[in-house]
PDB file of N, CA and C in Angstrom:
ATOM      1  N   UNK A   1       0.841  -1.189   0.000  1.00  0.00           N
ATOM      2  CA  UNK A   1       0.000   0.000   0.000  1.00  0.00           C
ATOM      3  C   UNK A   1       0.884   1.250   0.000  1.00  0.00           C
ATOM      4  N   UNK A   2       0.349   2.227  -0.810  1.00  0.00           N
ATOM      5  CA  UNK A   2       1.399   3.876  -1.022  1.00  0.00           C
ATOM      6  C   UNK A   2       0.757   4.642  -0.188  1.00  0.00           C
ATOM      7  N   UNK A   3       1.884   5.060   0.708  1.00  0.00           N
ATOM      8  CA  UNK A   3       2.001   5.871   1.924  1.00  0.00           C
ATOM      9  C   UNK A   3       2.262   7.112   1.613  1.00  0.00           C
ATOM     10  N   UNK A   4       2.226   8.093   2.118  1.00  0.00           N
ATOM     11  CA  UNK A   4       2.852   9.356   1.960  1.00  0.00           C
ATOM     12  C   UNK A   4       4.497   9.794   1.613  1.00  0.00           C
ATOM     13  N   UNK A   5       4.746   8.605   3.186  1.00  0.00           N
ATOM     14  CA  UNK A   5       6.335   8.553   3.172  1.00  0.00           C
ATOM     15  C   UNK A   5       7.160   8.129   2.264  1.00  0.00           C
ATOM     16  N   UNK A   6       6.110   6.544   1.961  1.00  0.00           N
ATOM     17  CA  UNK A   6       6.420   5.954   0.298  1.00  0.00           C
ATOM     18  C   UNK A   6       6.299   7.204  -0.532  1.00  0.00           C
ATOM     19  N   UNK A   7       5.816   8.085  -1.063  1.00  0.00           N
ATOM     20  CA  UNK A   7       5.738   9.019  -2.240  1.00  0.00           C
ATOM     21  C   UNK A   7       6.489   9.835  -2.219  1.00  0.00           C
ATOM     22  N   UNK A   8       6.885  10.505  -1.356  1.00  0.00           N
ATOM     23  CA  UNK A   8       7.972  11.098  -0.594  1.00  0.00           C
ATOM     24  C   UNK A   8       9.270  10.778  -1.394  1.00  0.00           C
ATOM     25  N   UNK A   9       9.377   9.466  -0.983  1.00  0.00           N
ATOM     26  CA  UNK A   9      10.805   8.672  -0.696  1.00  0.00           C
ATOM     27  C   UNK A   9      10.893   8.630  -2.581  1.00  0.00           C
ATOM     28  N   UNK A  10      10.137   8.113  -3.335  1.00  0.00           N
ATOM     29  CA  UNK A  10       9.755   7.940  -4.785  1.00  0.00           C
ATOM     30  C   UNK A  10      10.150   9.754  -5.664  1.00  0.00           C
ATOM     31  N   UNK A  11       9.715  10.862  -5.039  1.00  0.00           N
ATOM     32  CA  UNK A  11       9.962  12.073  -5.735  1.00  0.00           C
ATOM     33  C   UNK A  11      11.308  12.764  -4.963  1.00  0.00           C
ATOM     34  N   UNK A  12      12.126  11.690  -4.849  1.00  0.00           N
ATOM     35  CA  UNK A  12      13.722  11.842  -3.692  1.00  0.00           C
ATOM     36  C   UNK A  12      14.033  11.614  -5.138  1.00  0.00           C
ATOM     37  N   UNK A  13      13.785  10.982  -6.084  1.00  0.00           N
ATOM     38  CA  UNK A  13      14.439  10.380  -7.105  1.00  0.00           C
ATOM     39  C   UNK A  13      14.692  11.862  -8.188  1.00  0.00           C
ATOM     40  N   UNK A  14      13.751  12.840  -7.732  1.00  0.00           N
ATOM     41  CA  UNK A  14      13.844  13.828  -8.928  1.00  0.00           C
ATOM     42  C   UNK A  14      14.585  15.157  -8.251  1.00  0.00           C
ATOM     43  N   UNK A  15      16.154  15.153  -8.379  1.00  0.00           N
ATOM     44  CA  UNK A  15      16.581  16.045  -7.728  1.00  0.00           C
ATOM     45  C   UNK A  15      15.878  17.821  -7.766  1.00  0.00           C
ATOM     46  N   UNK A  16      15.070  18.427  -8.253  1.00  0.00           N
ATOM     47  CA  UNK A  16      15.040  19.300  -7.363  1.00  0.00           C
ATOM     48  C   UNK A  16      13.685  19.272  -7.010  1.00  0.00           C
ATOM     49  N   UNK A  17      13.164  17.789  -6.228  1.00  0.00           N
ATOM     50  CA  UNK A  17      12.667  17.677  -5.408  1.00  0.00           C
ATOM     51  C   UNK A  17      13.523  17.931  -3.774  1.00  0.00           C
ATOM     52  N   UNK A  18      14.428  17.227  -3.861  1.00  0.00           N
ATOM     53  CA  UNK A  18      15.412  17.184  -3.144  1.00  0.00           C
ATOM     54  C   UNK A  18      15.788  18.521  -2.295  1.00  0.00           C
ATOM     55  N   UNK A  19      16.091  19.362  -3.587  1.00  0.00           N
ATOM     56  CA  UNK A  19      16.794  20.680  -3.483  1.00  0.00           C
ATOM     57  C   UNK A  19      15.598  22.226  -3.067  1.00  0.00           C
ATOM     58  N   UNK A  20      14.287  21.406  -3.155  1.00  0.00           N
ATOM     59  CA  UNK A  20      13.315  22.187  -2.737  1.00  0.00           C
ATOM     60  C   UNK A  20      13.196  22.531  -1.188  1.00  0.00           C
ATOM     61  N   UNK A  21      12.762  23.483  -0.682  1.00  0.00           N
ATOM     62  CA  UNK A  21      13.052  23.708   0.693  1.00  0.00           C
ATOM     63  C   UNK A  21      11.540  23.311   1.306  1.00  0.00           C
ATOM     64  N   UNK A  22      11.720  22.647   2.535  1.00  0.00           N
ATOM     65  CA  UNK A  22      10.407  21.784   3.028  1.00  0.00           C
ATOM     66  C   UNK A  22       9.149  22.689   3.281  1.00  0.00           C
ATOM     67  N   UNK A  23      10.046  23.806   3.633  1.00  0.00           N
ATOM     68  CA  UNK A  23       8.157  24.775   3.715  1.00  0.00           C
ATOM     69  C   UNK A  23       7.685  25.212   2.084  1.00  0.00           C
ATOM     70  N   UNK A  24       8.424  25.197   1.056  1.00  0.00           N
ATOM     71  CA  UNK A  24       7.620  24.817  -0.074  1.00  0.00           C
ATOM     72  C   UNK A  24       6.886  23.623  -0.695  1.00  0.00           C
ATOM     73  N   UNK A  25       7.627  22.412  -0.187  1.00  0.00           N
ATOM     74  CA  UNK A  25       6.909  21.457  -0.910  1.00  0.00           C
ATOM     75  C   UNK A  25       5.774  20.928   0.306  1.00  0.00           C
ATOM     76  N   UNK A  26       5.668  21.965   1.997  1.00  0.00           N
ATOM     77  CA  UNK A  26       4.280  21.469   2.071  1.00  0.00           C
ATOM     78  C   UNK A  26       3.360  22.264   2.009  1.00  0.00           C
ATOM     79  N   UNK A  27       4.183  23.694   1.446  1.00  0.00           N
ATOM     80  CA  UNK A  27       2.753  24.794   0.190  1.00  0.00           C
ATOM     81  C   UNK A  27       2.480  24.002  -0.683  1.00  0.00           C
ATOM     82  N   UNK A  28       3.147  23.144  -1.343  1.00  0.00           N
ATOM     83  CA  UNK A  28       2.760  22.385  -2.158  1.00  0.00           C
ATOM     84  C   UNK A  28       1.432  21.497  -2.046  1.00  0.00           C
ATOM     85  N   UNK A  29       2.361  21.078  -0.969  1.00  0.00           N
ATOM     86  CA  UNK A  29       0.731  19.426  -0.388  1.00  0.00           C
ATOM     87  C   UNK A  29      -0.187  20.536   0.214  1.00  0.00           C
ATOM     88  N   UNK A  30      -0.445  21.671   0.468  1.00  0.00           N
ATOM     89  CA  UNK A  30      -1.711  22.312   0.621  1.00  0.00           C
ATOM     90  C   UNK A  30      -2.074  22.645  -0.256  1.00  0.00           C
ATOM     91  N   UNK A  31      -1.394  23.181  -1.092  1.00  0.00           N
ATOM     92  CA  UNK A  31      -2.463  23.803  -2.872  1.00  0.00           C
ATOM     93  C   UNK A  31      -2.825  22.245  -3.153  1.00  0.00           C
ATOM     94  N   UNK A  32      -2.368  21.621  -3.641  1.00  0.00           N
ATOM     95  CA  UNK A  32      -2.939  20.014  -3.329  1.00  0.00           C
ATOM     96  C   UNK A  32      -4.390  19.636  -2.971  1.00  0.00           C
ATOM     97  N   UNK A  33      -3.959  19.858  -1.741  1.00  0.00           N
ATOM     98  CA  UNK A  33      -5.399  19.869  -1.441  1.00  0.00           C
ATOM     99  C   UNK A  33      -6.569  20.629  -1.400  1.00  0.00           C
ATOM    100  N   UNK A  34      -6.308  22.004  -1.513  1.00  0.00           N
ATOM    101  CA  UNK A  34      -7.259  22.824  -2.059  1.00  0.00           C
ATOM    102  C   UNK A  34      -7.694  22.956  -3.429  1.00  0.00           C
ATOM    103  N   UNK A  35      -7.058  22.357  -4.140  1.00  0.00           N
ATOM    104  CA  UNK A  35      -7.269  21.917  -5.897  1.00  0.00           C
ATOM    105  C   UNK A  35      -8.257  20.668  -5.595  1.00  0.00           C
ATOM    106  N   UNK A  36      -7.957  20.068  -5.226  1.00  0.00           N
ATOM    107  CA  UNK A  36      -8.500  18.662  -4.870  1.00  0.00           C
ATOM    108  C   UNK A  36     -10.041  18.860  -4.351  1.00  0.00           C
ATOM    109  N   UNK A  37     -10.298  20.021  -3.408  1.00  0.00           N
ATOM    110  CA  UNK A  37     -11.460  20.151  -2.584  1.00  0.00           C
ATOM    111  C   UNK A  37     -12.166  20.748  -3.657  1.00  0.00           C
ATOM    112  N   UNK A  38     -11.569  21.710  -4.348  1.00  0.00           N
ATOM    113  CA  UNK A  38     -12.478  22.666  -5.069  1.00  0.00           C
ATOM    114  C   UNK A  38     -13.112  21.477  -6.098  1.00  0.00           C
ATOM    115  N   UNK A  39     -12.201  20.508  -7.101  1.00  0.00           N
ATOM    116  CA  UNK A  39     -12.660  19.802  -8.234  1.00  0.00           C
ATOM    117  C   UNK A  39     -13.759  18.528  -7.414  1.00  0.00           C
ATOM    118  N   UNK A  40     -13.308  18.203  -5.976  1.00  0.00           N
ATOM    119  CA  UNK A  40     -14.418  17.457  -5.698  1.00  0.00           C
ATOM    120  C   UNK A  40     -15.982  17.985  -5.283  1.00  0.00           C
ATOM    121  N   UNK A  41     -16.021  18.879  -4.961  1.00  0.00           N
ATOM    122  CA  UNK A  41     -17.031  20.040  -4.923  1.00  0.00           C
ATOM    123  C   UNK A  41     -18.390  19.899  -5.751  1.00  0.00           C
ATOM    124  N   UNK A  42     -17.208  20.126  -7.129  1.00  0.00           N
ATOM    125  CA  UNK A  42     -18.743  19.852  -8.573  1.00  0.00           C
ATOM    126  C   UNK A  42     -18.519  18.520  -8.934  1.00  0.00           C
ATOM    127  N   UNK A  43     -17.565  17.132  -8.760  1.00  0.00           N
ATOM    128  CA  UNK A  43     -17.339  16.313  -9.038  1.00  0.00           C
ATOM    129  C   UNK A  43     -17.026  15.191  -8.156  1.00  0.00           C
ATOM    130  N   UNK A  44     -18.222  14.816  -7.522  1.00  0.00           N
ATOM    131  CA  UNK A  44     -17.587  13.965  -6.079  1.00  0.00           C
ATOM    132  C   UNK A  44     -17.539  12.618  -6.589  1.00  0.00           C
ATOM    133  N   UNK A  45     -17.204  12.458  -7.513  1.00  0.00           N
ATOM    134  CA  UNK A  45     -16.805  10.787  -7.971  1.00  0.00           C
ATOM    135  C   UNK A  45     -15.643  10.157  -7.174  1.00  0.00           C
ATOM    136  N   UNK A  46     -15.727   8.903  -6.898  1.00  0.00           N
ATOM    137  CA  UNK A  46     -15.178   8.333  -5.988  1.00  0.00           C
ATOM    138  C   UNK A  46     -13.820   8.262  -6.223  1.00  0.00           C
ATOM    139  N   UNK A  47     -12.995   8.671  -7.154  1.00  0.00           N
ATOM    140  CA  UNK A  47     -12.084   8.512  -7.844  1.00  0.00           C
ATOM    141  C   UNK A  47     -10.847   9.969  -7.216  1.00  0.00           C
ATOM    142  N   UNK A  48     -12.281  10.759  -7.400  1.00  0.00           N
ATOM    143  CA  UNK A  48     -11.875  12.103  -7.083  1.00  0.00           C
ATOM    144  C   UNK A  48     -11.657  12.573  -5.826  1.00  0.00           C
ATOM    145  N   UNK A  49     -12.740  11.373  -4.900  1.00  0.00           N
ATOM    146  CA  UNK A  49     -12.410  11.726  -3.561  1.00  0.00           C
ATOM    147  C   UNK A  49     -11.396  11.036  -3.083  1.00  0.00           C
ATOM    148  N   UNK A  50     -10.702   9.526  -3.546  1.00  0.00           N
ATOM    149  CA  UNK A  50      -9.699   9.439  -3.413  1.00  0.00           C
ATOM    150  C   UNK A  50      -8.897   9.833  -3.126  1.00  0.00           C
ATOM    151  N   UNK A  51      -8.709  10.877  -4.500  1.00  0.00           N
ATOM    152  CA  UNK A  51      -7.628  11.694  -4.625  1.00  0.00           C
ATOM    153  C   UNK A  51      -7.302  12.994  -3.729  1.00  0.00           C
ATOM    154  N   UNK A  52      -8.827  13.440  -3.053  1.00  0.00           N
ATOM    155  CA  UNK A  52      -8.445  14.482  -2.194  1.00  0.00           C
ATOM    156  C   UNK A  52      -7.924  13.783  -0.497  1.00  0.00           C
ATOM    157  N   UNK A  53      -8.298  12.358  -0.296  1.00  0.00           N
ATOM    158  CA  UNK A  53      -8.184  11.839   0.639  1.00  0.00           C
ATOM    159  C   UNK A  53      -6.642  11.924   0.808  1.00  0.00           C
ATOM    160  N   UNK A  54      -6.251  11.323  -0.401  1.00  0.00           N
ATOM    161  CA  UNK A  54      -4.712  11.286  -0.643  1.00  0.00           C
ATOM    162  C   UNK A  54      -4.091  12.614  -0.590  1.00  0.00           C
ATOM    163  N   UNK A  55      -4.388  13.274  -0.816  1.00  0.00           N
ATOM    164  CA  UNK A  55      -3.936  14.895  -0.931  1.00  0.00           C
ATOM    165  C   UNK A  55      -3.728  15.629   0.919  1.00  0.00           C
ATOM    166  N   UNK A  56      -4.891  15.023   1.429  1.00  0.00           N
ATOM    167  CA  UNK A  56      -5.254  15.419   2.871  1.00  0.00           C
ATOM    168  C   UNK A  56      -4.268  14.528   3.824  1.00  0.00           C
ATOM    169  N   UNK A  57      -3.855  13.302   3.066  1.00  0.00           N
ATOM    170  CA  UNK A  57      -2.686  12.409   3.872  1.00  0.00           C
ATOM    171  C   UNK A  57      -1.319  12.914   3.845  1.00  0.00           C
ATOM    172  N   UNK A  58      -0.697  13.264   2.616  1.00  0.00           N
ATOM    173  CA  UNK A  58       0.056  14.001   2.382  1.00  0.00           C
ATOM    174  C   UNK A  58       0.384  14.633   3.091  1.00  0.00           C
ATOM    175  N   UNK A  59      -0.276  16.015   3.353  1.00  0.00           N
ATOM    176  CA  UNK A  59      -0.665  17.275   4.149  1.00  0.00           C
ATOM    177  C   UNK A  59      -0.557  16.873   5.331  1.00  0.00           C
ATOM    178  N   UNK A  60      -0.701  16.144   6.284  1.00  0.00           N
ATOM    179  CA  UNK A  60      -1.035  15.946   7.223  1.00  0.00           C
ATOM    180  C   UNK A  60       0.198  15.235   7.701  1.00  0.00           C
ATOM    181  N   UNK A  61       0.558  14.273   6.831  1.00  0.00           N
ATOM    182  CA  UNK A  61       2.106  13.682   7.266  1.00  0.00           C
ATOM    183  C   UNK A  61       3.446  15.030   7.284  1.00  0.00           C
ATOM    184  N   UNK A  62       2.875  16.144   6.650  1.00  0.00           N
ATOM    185  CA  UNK A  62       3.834  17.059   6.879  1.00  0.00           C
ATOM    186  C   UNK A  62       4.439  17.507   8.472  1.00  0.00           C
TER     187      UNK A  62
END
């Protein structure tokens, strides 16, 4: 099962992930999830909520 930490550890592979500084990439996992909230909003397909679930795990493992 893909974890946060797992995804994490997976975008280690793309150096300027790496080289990004941590309070940007968890602006990141919050626009994330506010992209995520807004498209599930008019589109709550299960697919989509997934994806904000995942977005909110992210975020939260920060």
């Amino acid at each position: 099962m893909a974890t946060a930490r797992l995804a994490e550890e997976w975008a280690a592979r793309i150096p300027v992930w790496t080289t990004a500084p941590p309070a940007a990439v968890t602006a990141f996992a919050k626009a994330t999830v506010a992209v995520w909230g807004e498209i599930a909003e008019g589109e709550p397909a299960g697919w989509v909520l997934d994806m904000l679930k995942a977005a909110r795990t992210w975020y939260d493992s920060r």
